[in-house]
N, C-alpha and C. Protein backbone atom coordinates (compact mmCIF):
# COMPACT_ATOMS: atom_id res chain seq x y z
N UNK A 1 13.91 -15.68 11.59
CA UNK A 1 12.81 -16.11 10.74
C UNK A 1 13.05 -15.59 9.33
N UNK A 2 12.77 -16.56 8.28
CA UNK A 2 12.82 -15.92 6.99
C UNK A 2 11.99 -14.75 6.58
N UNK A 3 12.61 -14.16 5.58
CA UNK A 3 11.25 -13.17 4.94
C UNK A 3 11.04 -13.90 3.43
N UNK A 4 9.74 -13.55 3.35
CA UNK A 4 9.81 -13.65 1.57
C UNK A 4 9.18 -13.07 1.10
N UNK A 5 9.85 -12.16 0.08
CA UNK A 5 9.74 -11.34 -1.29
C UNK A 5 9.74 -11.48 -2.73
N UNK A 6 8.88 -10.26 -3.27
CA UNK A 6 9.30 -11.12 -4.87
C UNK A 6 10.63 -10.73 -5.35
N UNK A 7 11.10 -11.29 -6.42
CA UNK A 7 12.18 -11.34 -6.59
C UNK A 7 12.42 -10.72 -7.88
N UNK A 8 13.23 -9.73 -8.67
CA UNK A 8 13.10 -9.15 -10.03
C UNK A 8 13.84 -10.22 -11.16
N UNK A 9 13.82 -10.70 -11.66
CA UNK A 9 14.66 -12.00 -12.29
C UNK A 9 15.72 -11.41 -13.36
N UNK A 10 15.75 -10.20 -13.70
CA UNK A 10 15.83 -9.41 -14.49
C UNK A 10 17.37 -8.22 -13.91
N UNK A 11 16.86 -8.15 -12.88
CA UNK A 11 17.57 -7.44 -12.45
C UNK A 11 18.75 -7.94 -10.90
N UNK A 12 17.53 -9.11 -10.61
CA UNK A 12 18.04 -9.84 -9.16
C UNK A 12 17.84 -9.14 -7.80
N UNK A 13 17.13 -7.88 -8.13
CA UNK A 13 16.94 -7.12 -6.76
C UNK A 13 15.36 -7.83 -6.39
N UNK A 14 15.25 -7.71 -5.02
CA UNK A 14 14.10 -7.95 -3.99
C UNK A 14 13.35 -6.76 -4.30
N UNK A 15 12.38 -6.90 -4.28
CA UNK A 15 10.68 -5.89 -4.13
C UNK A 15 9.55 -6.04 -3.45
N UNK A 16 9.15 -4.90 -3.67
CA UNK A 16 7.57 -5.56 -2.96
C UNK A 16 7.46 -5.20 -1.21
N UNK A 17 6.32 -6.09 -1.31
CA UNK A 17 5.81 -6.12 0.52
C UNK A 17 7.03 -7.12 1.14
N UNK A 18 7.00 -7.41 2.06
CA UNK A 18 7.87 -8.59 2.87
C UNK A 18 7.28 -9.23 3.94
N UNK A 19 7.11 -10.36 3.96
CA UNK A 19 5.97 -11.59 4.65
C UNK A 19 6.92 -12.17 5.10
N UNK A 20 6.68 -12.50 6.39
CA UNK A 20 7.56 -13.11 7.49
C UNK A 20 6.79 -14.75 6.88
N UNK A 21 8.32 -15.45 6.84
CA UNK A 21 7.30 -16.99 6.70
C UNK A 21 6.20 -17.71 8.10
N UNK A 22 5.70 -18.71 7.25
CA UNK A 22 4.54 -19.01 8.42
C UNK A 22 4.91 -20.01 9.65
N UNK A 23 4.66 -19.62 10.60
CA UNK A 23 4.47 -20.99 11.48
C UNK A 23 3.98 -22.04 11.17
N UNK A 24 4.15 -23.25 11.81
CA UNK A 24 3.41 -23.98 11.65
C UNK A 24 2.06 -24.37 11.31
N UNK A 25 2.26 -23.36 12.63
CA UNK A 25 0.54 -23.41 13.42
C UNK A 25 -0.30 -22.31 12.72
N UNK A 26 0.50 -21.36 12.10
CA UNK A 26 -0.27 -20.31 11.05
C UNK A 26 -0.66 -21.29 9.92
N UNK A 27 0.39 -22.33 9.10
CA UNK A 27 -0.39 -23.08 8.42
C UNK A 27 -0.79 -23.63 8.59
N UNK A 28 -1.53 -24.29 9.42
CA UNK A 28 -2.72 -25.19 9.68
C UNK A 28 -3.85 -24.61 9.81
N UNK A 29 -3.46 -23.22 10.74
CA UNK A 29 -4.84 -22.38 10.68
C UNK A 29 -5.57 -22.23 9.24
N UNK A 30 -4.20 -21.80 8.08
CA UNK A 30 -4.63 -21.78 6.94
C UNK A 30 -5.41 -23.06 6.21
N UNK A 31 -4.95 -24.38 6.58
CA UNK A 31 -5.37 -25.33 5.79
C UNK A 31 -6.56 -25.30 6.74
N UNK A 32 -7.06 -25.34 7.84
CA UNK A 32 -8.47 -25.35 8.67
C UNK A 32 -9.43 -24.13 7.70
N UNK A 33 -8.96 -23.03 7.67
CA UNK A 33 -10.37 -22.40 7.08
C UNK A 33 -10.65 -22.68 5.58
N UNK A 34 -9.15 -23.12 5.03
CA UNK A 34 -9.49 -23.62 3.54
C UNK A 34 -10.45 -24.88 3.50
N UNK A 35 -10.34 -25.37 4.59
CA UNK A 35 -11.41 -26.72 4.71
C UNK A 35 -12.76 -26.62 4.74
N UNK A 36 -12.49 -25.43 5.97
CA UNK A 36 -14.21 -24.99 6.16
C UNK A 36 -14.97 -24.30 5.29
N UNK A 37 -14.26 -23.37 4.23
CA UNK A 37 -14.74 -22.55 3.34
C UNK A 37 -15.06 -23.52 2.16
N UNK A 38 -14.49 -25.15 1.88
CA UNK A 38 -14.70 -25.97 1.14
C UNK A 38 -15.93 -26.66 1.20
N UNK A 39 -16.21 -26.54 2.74
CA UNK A 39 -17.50 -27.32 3.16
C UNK A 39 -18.66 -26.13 2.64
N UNK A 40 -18.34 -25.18 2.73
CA UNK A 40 -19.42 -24.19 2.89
C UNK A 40 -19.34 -23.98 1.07
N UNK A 41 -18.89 -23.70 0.34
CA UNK A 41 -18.93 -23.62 -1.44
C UNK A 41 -19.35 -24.86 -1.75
N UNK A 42 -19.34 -26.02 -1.10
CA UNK A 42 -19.70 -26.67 -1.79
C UNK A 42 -21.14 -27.62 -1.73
N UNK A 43 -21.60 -26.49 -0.90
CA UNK A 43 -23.11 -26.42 -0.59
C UNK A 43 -23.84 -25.56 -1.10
N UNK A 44 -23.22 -24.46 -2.18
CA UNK A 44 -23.43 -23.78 -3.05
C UNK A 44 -24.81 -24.07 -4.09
N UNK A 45 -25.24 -23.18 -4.92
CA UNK A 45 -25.85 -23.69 -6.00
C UNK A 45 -25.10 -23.46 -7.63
N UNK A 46 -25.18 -24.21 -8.60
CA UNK A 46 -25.10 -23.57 -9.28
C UNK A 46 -24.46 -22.04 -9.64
N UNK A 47 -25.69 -21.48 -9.55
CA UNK A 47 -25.31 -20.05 -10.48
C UNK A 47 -24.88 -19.01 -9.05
N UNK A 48 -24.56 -19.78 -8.14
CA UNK A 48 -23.58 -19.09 -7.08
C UNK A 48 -22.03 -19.35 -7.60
N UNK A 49 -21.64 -20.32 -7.70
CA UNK A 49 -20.57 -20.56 -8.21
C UNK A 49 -20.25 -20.28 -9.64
N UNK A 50 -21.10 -20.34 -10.91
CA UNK A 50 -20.99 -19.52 -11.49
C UNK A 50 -20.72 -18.06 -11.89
N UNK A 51 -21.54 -17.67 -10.79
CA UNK A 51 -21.18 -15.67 -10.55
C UNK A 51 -20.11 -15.83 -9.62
N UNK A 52 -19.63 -17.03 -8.81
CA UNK A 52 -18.31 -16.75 -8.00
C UNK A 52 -17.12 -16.46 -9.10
N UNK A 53 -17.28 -17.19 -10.16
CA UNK A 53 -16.03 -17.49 -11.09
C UNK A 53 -16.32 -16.21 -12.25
N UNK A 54 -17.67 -15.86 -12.56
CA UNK A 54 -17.16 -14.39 -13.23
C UNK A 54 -17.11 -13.58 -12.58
N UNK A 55 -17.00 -13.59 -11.12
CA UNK A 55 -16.54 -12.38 -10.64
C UNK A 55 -15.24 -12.15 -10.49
N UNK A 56 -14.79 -13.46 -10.28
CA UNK A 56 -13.15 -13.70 -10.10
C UNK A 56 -12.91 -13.01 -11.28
N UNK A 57 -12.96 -13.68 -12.58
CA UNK A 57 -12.67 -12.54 -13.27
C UNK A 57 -12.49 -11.16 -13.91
N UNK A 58 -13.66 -10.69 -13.25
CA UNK A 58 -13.81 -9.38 -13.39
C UNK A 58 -13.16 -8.89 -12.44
N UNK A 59 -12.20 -9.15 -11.15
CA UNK A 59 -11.83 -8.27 -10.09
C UNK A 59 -10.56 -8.43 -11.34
N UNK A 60 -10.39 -9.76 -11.75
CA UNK A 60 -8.68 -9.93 -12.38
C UNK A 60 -8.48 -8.77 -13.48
N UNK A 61 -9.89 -8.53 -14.35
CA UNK A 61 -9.27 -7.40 -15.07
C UNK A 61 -9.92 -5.98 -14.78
N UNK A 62 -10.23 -5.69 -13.33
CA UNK A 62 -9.87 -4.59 -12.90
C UNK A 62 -9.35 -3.79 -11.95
N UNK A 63 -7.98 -5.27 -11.47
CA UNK A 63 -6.72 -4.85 -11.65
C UNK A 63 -6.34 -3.79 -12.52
N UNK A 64 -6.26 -4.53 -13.44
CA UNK A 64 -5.56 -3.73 -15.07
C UNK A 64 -4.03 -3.63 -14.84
N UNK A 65 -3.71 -2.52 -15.69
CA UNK A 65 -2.31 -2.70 -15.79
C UNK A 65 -1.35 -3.16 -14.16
N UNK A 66 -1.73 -2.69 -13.37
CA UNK A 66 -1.45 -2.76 -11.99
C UNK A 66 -0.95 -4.51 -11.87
N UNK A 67 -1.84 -5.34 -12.27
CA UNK A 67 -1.27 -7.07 -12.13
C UNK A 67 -0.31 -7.24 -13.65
N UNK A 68 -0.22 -6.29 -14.70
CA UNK A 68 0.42 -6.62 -15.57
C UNK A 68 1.98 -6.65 -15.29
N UNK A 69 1.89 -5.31 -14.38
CA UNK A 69 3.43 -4.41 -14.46
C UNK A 69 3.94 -5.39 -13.19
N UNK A 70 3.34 -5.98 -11.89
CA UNK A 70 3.33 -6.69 -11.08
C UNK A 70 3.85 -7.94 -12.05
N UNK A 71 3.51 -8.60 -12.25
CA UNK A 71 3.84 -10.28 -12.99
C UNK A 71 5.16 -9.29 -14.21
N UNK A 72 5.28 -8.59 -14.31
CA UNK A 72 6.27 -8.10 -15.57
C UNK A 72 7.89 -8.39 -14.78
N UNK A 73 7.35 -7.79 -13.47
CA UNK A 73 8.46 -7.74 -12.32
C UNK A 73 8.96 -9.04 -11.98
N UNK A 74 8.06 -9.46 -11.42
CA UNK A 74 8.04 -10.92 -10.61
C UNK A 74 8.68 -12.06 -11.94
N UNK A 75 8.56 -12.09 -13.51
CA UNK A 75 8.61 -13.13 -13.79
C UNK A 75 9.45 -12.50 -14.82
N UNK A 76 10.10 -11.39 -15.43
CA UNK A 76 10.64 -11.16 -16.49
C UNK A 76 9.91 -11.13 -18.07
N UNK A 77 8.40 -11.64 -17.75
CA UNK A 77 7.53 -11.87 -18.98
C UNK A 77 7.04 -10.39 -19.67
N UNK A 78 7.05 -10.46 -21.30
CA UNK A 78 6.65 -9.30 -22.09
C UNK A 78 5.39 -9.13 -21.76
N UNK A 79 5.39 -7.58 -21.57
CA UNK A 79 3.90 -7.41 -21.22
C UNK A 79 2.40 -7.86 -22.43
N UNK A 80 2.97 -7.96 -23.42
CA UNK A 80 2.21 -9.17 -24.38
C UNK A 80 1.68 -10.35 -24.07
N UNK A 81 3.01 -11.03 -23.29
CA UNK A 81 2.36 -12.20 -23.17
C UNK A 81 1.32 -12.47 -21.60
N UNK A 82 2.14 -11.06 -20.81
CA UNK A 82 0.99 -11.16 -19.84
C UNK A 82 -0.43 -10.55 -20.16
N UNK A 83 -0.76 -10.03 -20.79
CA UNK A 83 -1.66 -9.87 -21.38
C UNK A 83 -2.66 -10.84 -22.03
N UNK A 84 -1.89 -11.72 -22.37
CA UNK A 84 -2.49 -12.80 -23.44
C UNK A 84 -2.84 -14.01 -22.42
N UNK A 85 -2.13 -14.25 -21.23
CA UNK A 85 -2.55 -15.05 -20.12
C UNK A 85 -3.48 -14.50 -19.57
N UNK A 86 -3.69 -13.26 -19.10
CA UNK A 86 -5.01 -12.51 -18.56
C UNK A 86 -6.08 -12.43 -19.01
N UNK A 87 -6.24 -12.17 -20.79
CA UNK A 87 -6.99 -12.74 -21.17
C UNK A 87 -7.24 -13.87 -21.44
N UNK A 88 -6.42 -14.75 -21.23
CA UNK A 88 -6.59 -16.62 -21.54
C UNK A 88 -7.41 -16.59 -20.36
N UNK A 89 -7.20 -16.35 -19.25
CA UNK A 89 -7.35 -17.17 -17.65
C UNK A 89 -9.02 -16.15 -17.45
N UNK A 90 -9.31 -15.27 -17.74
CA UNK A 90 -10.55 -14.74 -17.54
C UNK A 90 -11.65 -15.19 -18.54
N UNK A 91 -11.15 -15.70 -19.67
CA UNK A 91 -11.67 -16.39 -20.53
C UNK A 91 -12.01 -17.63 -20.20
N UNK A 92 -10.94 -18.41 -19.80
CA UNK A 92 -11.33 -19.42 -19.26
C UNK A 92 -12.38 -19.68 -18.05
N UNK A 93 -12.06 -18.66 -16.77
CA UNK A 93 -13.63 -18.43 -15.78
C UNK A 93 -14.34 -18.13 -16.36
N UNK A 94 -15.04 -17.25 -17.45
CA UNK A 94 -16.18 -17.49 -18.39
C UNK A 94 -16.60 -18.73 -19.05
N UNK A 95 -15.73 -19.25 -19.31
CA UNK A 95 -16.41 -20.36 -19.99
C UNK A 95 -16.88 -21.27 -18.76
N UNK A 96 -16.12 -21.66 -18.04
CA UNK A 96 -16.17 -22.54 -17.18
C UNK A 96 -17.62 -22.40 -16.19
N UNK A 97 -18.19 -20.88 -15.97
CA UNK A 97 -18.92 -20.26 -15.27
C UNK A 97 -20.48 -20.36 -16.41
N UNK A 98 -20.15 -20.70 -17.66
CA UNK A 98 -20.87 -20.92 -18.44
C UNK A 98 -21.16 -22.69 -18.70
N UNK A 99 -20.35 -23.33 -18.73
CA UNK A 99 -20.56 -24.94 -17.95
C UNK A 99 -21.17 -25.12 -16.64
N UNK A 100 -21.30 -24.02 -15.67
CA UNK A 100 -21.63 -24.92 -14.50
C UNK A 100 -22.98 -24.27 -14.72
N UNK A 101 -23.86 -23.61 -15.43
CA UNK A 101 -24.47 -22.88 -15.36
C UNK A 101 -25.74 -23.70 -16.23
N UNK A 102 -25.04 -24.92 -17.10
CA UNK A 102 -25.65 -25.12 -17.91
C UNK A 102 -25.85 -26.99 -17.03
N UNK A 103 -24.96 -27.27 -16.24
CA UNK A 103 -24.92 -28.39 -15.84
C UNK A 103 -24.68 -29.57 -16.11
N UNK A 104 -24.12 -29.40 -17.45
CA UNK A 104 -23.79 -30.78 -18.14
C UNK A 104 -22.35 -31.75 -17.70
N UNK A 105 -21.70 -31.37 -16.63
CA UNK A 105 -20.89 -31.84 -16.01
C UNK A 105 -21.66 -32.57 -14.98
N UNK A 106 -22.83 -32.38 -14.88
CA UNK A 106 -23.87 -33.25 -13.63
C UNK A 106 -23.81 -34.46 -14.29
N UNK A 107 -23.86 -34.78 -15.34
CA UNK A 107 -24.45 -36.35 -15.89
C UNK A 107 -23.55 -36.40 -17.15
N UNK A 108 -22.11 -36.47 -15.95
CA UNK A 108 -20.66 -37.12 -16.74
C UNK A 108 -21.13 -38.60 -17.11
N UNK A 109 -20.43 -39.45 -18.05
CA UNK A 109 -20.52 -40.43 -18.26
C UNK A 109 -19.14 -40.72 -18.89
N UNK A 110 -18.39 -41.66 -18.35
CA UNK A 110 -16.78 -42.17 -18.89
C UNK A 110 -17.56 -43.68 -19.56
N UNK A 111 -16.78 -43.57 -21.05
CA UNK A 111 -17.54 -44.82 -21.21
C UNK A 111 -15.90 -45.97 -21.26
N UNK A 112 -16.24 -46.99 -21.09
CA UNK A 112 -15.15 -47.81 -20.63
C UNK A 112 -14.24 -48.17 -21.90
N UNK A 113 -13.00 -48.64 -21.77
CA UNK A 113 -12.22 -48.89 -22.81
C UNK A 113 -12.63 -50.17 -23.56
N UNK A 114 -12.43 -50.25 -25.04
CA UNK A 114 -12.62 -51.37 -25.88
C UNK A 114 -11.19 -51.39 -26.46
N UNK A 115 -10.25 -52.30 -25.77
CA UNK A 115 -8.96 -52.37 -26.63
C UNK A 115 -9.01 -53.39 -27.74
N UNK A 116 -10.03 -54.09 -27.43
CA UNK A 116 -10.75 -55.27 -29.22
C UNK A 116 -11.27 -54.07 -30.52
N UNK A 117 -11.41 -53.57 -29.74
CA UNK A 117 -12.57 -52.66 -30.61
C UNK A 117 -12.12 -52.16 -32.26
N UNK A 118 -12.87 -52.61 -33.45
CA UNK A 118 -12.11 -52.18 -34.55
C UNK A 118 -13.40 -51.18 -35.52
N UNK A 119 -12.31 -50.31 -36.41
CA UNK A 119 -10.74 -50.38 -36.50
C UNK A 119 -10.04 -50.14 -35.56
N UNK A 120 -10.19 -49.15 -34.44
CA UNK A 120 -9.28 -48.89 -33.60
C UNK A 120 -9.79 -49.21 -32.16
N UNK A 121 -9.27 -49.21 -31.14
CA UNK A 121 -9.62 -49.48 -29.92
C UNK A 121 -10.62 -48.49 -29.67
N UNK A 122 -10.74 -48.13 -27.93
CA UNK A 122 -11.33 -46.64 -27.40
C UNK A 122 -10.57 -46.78 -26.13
């Protein structure tokens, strides 16, 4: 059976924990509770899923350096720029947690194309 590890890109040595790959039947188990846990969030309210997504972020930055030096390993990236993704991506669950909160994604409206339309189309 395979193992898989992370890999140092940098250096080419293996690290880390080591995870036997999955069975089959382990992934299906996996795609079954990802299903069921889909049914169940998405019976959610609102500002459940809202506090789901700033919480996500708040576990992400208190990690702290611990996921920096981790992804530094795994991908060869300056700890700058992991930094600057960590704050991009927790930024982004704030905002996003701040859209669902407000609901204006409830009463989307796509309005249809006018390729006559002048001066320019839509």
């Amino acid at each position: 059976m395979t193992e898989l590890r992370s890999l140092n890109p940098a250096t080419g040595e293996h690290f880390g924990d080591v995870f036997p790959e999955p069975t089959a039947a382990q992934i299906e188990a996996a795609l079954a509770a990802a299903d069921a846990a889909f049914d169940i969030y998405r019976e959610t309210d609102l500002e459940t899923r809202a506090a789901f997504l700033e919480g996500v972020a708040a576990e992400i930055e208190a990690i702290g350096d611990e996921l920096i030096e981790r992804a530094m390993a795994e991908t060869g990236l300056p700890r700058a720029r992991l930094e600057g993704e960590r704050g991009r991506t927790t930024g982004q669950l704030r905002l996003f947690a701040k859209t669902v909160r407000q609901g204006d994604f409830l009463g989307a409206r796509v309005d249809p194309a006018l390729p006559e339309r002048k001066p320019l189309p839509r």
